[in-house]
N, C-alpha and C. Protein backbone atom coordinates (compact mmCIF):
# COMPACT_ATOMS: atom_id res chain seq x y z
N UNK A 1 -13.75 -60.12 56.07
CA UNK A 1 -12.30 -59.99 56.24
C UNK A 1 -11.63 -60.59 55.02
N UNK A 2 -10.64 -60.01 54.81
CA UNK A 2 -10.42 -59.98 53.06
C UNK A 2 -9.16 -61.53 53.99
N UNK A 3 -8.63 -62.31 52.82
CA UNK A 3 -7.56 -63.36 52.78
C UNK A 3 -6.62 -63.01 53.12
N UNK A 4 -5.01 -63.73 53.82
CA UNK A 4 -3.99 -63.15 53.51
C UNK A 4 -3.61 -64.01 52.66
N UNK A 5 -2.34 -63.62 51.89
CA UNK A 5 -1.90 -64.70 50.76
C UNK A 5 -1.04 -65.97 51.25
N UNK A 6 -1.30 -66.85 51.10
CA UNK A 6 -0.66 -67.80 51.86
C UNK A 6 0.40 -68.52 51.46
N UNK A 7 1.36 -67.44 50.40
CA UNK A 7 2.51 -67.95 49.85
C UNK A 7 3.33 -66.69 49.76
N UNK A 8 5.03 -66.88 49.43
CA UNK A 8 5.64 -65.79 49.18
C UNK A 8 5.29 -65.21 47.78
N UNK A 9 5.15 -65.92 46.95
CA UNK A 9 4.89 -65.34 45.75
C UNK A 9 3.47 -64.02 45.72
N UNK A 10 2.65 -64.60 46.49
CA UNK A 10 1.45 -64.05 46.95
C UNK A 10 1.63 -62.76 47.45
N UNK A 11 2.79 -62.72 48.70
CA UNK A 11 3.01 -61.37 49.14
C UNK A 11 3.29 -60.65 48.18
N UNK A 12 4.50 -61.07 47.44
CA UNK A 12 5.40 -59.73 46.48
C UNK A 12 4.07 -59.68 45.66
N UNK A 13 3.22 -60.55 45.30
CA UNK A 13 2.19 -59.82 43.90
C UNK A 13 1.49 -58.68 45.06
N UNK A 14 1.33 -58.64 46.08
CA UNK A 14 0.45 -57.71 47.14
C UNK A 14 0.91 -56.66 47.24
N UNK A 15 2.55 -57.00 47.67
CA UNK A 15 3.26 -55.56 48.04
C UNK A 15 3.33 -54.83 46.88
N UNK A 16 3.52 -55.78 45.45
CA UNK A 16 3.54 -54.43 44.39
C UNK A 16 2.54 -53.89 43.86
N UNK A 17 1.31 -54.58 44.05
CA UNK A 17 0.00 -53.80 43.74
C UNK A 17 -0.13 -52.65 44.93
N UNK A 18 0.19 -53.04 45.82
CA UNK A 18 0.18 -51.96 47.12
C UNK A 18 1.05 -50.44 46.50
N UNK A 19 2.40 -50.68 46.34
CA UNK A 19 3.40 -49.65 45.67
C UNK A 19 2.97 -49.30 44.44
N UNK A 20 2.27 -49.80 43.34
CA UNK A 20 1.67 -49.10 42.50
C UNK A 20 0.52 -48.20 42.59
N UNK A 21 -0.13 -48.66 43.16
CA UNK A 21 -1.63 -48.20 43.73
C UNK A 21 -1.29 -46.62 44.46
N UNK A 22 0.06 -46.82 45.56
CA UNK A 22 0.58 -45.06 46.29
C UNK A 22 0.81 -44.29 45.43
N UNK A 23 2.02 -44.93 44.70
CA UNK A 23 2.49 -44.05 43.51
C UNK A 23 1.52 -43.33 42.25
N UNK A 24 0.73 -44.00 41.80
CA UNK A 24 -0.44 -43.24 41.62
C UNK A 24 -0.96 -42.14 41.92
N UNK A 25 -1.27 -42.51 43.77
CA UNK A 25 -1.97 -41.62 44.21
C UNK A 25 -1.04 -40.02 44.29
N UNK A 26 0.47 -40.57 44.49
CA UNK A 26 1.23 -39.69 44.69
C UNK A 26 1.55 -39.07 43.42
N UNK A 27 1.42 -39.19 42.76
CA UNK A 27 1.73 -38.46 41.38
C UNK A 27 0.51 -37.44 40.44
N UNK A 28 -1.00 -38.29 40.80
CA UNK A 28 -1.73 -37.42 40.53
C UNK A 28 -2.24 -38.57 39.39
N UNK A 29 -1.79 -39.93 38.99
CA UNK A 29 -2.07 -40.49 37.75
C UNK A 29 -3.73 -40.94 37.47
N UNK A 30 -4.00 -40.85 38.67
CA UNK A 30 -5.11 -41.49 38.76
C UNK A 30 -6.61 -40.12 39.56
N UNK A 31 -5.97 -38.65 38.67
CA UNK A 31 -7.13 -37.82 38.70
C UNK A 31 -7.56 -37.83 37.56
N UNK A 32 -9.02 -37.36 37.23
CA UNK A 32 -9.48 -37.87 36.06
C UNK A 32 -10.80 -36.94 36.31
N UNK A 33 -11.65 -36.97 34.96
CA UNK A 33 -13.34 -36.48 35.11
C UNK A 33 -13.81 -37.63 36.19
N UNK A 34 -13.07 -38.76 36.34
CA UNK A 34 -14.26 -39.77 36.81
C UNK A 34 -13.94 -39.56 38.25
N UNK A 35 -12.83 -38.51 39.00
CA UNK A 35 -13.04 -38.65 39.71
C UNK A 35 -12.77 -36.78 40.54
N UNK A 36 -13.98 -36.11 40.35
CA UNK A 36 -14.07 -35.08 40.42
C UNK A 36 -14.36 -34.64 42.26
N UNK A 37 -13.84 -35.42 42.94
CA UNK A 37 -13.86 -34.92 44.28
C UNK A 37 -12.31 -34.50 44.89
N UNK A 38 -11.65 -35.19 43.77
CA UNK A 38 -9.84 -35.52 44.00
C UNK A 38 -9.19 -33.93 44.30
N UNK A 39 -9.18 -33.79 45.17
CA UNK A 39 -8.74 -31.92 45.67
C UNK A 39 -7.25 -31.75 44.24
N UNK A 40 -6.65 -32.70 43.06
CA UNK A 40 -5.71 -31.64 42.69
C UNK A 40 -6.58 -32.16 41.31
N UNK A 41 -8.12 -32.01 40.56
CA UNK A 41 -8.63 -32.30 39.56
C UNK A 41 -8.85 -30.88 39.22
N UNK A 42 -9.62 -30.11 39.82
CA UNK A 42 -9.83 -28.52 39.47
C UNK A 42 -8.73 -28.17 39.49
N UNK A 43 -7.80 -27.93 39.91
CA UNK A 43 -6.67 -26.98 39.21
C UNK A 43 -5.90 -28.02 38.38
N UNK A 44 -6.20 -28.76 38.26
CA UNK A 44 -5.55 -29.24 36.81
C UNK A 44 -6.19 -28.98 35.37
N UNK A 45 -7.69 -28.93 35.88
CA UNK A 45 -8.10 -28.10 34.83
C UNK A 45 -8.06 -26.84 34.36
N UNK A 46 -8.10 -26.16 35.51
CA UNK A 46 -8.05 -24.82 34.86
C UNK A 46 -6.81 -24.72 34.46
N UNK A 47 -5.63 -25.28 34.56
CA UNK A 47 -4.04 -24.58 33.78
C UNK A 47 -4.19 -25.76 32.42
N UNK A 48 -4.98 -26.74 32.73
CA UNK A 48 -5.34 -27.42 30.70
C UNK A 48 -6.25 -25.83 30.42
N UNK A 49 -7.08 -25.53 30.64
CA UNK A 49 -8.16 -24.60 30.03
C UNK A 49 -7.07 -22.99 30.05
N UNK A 50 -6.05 -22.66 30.94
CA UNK A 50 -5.20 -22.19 30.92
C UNK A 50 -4.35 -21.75 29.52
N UNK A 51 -3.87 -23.16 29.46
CA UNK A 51 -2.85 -23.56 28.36
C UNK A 51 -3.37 -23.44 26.91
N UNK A 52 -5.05 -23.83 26.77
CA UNK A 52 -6.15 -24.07 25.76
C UNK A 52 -5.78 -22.26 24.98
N UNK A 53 -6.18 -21.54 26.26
CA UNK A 53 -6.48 -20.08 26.29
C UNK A 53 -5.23 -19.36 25.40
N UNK A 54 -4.31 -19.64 25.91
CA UNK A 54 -2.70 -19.67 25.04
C UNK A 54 -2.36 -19.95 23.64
N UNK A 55 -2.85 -21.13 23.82
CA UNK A 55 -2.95 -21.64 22.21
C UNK A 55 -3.61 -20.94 20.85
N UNK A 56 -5.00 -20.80 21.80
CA UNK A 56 -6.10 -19.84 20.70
C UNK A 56 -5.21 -18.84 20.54
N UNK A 57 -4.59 -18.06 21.50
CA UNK A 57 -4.48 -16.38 21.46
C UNK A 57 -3.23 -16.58 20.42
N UNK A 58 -2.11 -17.70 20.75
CA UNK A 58 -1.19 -17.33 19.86
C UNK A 58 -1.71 -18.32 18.47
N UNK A 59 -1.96 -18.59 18.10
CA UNK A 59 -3.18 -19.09 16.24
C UNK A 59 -4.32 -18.21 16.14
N UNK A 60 -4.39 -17.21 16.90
CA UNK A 60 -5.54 -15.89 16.69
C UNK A 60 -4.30 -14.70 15.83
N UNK A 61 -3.29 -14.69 16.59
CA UNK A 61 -2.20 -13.76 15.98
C UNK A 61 -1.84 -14.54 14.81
N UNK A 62 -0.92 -15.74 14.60
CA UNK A 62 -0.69 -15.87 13.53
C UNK A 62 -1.36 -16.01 12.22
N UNK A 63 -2.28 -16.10 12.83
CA UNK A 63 -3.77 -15.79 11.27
C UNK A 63 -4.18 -14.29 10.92
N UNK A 64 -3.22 -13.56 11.95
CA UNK A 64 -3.82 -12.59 11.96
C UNK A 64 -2.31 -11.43 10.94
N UNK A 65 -1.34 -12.62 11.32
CA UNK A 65 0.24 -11.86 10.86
C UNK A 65 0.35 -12.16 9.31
N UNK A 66 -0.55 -13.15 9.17
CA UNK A 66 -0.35 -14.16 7.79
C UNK A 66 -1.38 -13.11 7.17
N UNK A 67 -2.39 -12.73 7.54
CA UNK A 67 -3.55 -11.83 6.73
C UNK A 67 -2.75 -10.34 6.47
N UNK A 68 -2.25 -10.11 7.13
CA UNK A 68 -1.51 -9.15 6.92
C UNK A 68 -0.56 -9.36 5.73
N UNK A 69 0.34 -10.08 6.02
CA UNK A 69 1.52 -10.36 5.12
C UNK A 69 0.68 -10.74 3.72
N UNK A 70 -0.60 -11.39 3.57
CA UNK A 70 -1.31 -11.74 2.77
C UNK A 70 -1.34 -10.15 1.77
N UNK A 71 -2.43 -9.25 2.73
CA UNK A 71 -2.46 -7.96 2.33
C UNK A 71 -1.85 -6.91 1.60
N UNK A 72 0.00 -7.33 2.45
CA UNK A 72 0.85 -6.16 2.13
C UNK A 72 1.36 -6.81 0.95
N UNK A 73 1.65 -8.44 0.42
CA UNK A 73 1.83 -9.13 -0.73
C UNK A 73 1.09 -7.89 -1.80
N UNK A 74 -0.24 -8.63 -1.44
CA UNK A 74 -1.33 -7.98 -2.62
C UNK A 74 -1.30 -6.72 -3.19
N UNK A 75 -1.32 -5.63 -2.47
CA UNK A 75 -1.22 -4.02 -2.02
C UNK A 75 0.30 -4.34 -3.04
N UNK A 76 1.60 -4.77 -3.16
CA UNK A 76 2.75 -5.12 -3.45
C UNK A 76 2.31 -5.15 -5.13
N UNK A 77 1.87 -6.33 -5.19
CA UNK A 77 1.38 -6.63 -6.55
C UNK A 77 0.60 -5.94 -7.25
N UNK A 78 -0.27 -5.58 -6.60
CA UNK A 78 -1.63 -4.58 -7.56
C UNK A 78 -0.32 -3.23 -7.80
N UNK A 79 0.37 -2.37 -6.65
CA UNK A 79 1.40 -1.42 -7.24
C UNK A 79 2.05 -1.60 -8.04
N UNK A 80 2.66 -2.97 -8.30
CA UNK A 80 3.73 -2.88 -10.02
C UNK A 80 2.94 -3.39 -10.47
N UNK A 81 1.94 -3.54 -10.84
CA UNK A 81 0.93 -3.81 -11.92
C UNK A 81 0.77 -2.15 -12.35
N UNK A 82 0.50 -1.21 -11.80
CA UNK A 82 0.04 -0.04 -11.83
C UNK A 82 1.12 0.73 -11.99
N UNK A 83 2.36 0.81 -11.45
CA UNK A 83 2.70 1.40 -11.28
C UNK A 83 4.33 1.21 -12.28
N UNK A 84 4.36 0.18 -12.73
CA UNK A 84 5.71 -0.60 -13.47
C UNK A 84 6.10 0.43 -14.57
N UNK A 85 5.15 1.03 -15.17
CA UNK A 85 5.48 1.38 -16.21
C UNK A 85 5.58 2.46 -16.12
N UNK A 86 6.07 3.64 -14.80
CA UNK A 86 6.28 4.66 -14.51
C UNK A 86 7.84 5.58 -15.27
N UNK A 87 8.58 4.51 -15.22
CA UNK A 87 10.00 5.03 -16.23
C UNK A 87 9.76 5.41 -18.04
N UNK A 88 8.62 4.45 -18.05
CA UNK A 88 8.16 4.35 -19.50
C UNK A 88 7.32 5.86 -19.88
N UNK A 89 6.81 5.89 -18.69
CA UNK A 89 5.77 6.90 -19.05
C UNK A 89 6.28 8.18 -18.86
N UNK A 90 7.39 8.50 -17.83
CA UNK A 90 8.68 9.60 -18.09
C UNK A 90 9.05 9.63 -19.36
N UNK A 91 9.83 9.03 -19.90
CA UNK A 91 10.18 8.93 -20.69
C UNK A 91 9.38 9.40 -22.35
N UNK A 92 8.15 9.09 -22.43
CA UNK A 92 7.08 9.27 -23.10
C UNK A 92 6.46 10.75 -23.00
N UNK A 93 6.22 11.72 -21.43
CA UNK A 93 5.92 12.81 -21.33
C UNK A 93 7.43 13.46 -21.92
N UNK A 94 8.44 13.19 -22.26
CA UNK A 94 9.49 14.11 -22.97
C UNK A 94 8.76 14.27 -24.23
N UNK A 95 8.62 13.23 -25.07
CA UNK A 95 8.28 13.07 -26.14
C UNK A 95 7.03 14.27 -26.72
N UNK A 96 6.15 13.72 -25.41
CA UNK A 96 4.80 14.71 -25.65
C UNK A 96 5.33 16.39 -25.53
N UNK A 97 6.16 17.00 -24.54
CA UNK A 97 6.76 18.10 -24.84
C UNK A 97 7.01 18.28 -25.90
N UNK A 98 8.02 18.29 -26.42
CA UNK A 98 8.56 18.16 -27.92
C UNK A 98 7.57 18.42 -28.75
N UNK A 99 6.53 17.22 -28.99
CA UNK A 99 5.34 17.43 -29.82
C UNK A 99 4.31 18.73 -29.65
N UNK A 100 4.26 18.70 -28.46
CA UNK A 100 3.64 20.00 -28.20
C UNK A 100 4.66 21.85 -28.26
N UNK A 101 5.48 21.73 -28.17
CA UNK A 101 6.58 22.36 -28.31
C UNK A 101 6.44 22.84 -30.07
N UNK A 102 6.65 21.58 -30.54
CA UNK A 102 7.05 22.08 -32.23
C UNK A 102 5.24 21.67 -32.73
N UNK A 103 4.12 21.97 -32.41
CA UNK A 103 3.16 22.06 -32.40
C UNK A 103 2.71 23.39 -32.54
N UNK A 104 3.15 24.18 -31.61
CA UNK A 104 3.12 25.54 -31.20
C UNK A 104 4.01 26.52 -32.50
N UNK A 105 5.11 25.61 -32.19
CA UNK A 105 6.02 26.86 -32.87
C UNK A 105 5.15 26.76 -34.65
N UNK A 106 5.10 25.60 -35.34
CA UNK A 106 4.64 25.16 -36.58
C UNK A 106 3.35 26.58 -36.61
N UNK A 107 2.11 26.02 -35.64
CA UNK A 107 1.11 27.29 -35.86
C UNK A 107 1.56 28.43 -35.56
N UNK A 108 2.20 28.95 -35.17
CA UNK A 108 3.21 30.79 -35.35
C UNK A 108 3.34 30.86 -36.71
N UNK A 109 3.95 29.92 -36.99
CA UNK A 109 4.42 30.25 -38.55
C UNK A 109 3.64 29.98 -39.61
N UNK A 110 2.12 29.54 -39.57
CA UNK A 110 1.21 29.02 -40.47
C UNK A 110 0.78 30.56 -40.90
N UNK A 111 0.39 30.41 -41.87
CA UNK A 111 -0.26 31.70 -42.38
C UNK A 111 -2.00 31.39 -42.26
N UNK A 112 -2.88 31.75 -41.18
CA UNK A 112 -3.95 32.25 -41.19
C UNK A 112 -4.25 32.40 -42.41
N UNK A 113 -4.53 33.30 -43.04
CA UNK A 113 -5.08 33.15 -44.14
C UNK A 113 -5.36 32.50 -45.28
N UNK A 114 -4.31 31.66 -45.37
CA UNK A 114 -4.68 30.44 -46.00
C UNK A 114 -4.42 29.23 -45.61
N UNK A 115 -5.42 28.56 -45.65
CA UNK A 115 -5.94 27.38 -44.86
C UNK A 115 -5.19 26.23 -45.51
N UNK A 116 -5.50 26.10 -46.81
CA UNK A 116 -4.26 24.88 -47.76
C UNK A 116 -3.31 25.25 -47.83
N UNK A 117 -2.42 26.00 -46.72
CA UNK A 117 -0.80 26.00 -46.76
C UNK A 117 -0.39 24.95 -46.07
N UNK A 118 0.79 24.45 -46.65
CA UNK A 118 1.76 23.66 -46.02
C UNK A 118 1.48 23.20 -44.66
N UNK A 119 2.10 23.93 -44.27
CA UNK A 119 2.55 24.46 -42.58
C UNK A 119 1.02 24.55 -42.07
N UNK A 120 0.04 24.61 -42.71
CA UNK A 120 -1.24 23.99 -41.83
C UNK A 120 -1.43 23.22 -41.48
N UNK A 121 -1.47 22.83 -42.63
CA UNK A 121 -1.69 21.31 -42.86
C UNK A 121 -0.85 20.26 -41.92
N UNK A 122 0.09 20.52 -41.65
CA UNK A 122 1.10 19.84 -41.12
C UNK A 122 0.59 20.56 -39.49
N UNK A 123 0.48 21.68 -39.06
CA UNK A 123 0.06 22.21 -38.01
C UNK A 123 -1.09 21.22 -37.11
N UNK A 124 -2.33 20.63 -38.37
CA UNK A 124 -3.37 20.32 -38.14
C UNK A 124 -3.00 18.59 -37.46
N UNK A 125 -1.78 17.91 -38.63
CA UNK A 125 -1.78 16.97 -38.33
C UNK A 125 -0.63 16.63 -37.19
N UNK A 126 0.00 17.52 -36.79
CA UNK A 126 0.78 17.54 -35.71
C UNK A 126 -0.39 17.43 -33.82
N UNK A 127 -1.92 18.51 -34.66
CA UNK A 127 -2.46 18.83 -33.28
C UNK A 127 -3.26 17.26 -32.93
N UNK A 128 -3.47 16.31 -34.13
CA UNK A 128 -4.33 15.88 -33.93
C UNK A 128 -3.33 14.31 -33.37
N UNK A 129 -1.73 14.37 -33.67
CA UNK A 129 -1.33 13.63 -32.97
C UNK A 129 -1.19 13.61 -31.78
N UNK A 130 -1.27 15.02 -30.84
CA UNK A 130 -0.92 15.50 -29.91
C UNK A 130 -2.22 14.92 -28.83
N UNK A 131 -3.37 15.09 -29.57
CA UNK A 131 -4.83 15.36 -29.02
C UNK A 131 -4.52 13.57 -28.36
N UNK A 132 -4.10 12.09 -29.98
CA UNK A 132 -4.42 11.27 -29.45
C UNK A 132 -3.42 10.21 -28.78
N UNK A 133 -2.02 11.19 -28.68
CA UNK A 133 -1.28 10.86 -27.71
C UNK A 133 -1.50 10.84 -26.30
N UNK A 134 -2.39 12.29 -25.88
CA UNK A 134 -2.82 12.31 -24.85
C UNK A 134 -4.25 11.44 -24.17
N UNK A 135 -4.76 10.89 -25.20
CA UNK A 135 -6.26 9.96 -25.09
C UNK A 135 -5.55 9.37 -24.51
N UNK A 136 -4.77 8.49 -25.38
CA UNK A 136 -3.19 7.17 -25.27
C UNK A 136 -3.03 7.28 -23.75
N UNK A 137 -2.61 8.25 -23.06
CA UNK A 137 -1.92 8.60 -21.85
C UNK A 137 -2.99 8.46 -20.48
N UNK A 138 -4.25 8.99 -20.82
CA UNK A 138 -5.61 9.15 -20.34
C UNK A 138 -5.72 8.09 -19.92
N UNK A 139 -5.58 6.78 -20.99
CA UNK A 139 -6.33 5.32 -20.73
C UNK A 139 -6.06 4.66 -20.00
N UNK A 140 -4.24 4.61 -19.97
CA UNK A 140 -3.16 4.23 -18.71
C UNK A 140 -3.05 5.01 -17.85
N UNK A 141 -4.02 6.17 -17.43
CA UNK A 141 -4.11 6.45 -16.01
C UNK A 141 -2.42 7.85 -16.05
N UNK A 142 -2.13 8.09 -17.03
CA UNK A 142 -1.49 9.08 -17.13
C UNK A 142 -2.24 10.29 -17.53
N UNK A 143 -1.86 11.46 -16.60
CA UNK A 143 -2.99 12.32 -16.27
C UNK A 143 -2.02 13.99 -16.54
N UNK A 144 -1.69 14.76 -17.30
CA UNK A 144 -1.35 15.83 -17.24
C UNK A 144 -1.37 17.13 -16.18
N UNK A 145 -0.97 17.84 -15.84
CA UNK A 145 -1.23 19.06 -14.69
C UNK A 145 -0.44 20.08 -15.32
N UNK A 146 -1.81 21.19 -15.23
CA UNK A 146 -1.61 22.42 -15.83
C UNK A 146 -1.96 23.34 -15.46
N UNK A 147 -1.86 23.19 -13.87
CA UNK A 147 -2.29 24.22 -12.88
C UNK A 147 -2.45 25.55 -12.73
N UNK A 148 -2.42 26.35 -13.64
CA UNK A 148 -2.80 28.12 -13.65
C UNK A 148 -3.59 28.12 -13.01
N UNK A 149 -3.72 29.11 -12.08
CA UNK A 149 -4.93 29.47 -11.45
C UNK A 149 -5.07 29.07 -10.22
N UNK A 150 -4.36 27.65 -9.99
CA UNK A 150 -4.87 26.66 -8.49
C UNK A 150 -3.88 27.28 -7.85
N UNK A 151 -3.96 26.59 -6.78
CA UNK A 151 -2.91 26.45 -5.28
C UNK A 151 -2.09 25.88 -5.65
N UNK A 152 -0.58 26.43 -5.37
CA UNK A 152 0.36 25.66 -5.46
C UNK A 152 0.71 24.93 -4.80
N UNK A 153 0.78 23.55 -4.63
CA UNK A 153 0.93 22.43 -4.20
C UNK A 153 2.70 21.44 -4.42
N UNK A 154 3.01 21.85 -2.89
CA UNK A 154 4.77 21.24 -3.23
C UNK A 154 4.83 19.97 -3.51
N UNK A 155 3.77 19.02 -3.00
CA UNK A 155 3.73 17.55 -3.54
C UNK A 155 3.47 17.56 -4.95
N UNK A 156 3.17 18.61 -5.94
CA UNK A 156 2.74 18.41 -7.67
C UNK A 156 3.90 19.56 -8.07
N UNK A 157 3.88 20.75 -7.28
CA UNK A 157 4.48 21.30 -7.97
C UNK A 157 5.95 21.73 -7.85
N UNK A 158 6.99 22.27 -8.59
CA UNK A 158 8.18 22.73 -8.14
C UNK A 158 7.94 24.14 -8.70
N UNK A 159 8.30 25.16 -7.27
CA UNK A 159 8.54 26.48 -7.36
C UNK A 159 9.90 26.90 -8.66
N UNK A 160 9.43 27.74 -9.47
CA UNK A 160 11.00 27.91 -10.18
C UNK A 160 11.38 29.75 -10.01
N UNK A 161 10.07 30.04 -9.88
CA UNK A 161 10.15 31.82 -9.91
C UNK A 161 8.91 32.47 -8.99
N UNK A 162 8.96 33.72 -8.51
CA UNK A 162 7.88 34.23 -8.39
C UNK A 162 7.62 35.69 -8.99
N UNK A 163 6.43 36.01 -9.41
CA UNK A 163 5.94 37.34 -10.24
C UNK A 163 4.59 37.60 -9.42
N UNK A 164 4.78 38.69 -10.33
CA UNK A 164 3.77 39.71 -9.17
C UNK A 164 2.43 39.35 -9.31
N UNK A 165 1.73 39.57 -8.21
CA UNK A 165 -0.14 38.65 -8.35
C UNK A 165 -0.85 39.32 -9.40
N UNK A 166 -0.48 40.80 -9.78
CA UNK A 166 -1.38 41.13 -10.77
C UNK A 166 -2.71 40.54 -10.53
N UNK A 167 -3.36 41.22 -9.62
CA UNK A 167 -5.07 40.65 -9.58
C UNK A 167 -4.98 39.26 -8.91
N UNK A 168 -3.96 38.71 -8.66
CA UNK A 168 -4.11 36.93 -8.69
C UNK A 168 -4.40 36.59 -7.26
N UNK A 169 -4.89 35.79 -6.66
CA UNK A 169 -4.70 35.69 -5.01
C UNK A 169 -2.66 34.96 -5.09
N UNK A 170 -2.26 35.47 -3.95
CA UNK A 170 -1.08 35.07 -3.81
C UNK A 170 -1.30 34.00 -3.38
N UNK A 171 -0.11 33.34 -3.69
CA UNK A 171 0.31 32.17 -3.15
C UNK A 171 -0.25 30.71 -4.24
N UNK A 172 -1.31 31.43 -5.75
CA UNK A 172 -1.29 30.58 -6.42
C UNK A 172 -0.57 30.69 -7.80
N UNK A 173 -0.86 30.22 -8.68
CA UNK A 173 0.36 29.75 -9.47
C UNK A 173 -0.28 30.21 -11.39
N UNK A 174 0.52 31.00 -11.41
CA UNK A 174 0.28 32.64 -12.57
C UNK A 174 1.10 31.97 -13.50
N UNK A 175 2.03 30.96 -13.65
CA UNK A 175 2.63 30.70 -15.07
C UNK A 175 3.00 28.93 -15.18
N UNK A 176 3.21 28.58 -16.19
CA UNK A 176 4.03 26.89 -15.68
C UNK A 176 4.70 26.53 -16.46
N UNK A 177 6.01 26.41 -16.41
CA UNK A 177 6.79 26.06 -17.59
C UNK A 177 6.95 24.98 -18.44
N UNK A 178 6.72 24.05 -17.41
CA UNK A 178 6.56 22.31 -17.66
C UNK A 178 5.40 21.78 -16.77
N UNK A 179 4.88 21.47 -18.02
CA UNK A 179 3.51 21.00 -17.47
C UNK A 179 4.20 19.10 -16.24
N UNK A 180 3.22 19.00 -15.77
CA UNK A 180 3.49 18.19 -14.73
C UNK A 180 2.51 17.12 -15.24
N UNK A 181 3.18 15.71 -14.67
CA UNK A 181 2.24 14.39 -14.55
C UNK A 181 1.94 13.70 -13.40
N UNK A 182 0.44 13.00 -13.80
CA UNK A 182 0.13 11.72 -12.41
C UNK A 182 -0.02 10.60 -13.47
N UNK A 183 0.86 9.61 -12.52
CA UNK A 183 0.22 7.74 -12.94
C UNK A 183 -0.44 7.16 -11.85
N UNK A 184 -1.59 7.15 -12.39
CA UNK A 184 -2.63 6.57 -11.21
C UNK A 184 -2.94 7.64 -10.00
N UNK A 185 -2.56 8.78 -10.22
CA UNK A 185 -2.50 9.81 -8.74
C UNK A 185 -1.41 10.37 -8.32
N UNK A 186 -0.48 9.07 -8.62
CA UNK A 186 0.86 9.39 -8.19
C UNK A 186 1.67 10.27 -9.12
N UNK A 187 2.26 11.31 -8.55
CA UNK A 187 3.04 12.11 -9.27
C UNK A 187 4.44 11.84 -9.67
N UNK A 188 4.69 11.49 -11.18
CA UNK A 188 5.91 11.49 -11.59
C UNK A 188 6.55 12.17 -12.25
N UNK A 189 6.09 13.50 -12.69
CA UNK A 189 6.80 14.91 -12.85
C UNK A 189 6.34 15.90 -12.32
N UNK A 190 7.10 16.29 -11.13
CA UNK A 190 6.04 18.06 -11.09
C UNK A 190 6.49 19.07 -12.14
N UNK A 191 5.46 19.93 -11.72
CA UNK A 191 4.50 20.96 -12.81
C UNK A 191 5.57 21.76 -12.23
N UNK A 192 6.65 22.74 -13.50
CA UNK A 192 7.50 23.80 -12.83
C UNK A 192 6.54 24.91 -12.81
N UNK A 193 5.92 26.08 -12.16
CA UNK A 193 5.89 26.80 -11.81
C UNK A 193 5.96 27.81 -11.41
N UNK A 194 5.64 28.95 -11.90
CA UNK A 194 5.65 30.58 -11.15
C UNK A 194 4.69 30.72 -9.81
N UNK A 195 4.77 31.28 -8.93
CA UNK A 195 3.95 31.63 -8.13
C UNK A 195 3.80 33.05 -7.87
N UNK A 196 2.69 33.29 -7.45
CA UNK A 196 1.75 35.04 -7.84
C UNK A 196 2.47 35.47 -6.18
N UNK A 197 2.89 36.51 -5.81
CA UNK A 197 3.24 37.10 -4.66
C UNK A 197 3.51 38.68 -4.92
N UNK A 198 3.19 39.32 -3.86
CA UNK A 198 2.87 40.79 -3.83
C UNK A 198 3.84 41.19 -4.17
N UNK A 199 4.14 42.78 -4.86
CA UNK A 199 4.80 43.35 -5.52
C UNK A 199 5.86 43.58 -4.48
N UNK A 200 5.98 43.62 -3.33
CA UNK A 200 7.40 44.23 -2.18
C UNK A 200 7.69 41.97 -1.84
N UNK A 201 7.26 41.32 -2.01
CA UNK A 201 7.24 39.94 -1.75
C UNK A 201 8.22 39.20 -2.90
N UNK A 202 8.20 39.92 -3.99
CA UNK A 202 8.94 39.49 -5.43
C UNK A 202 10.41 39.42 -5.41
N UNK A 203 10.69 38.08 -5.62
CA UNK A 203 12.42 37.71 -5.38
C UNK A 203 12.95 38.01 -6.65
């Protein structure tokens, strides 16, 4: 048989170990691993293991939003690396017209028959700027289109006329007025175009 306390001071230290000890029980403070028979210990775990489950899923997404954003950065950067100098390189296929243009017209007017004329000579060194303008263009992924013969393609090409197939399968492309460009694939001039269509089909 346990003591009673045999002073007042004695009680109040009793009664408040008593009122701490309920409150405890009533609150749940005193469930724990150590005491795994306590009917509210399992469901306190499972809404911690609950909550755990939550956590992962949302730091599974944001690693997953950040890899992305990582990605579309990169994909961002590698394109104006590649792709920056697309105004430049407009600008540059005028040039190459021109050259090729008064390239053409120069050999019309060369005289064949003699080889040390002028206008050959100048013919020769006009073709051979032409040849390594286009190397030039090659290296940076600038790519010419000179489609006779193929499918006409509205993503490369722009329709300007159509003439008759003469032998051609319709629907491909029998003349080109302006030759067309790619940078890197990407098309930054289309190829103007005739397209071959049957003789009652001809606009």
């Amino acid at each position: 048989m346990s003591s009673m306390p045999s002073s007042p001071r004695g009680w109040i230290t009793s009664l408040y170990l008593f009122s701490t000890a309920a409150q405890q029980r009533s609150t749940g403070d005193d469930c724990g691993p150590e005491d795994p028979q306590h009917p509210l210990g399992e469901p306190t775990l499972k809404h911690k293991a609950t909550k755990l489950e939550e956590q992962v899923r949302d730091l599974t997404k944001a690693v997953a939003d950040s890899e992305n954003v990582r990605r579309r950065t990169q994909k961002f950067v590698e394109d104006a690396k590649l792709f920056g100098i697309q105004s430049f390189c407009r600008d540059l296929v005028e040039v190459a017209d021109i050259l090729e243009k008064t390239t053409k017209n120069v050999e019309e007017e060369a005289e064949p028959s003699n080889p040390n004329s002028t206008l050959k000579k100048i013919c020769e060194g006009l073709s051979l700027i032409e040849a390594k303008l286009q190397s030039v263009f090659s290296k940076h992924g600038l790519q010419k289109m000179n489609p006779i013969g193929g499918k006409c393609d509205p993503y490369d090409h722009e329709i300007i006329c159509h003439v008759p197939s003469d032998g051609m399968q319709p629907g491909t492309v029998a003349l080109v007025t302006q030759v067309g460009y790619k940078l890197h694939g990407r098309t930054i001039r289309h190829a103007h175009v005739g397209v071959a269509v049957e003789s009652q089909e001809r606009l």
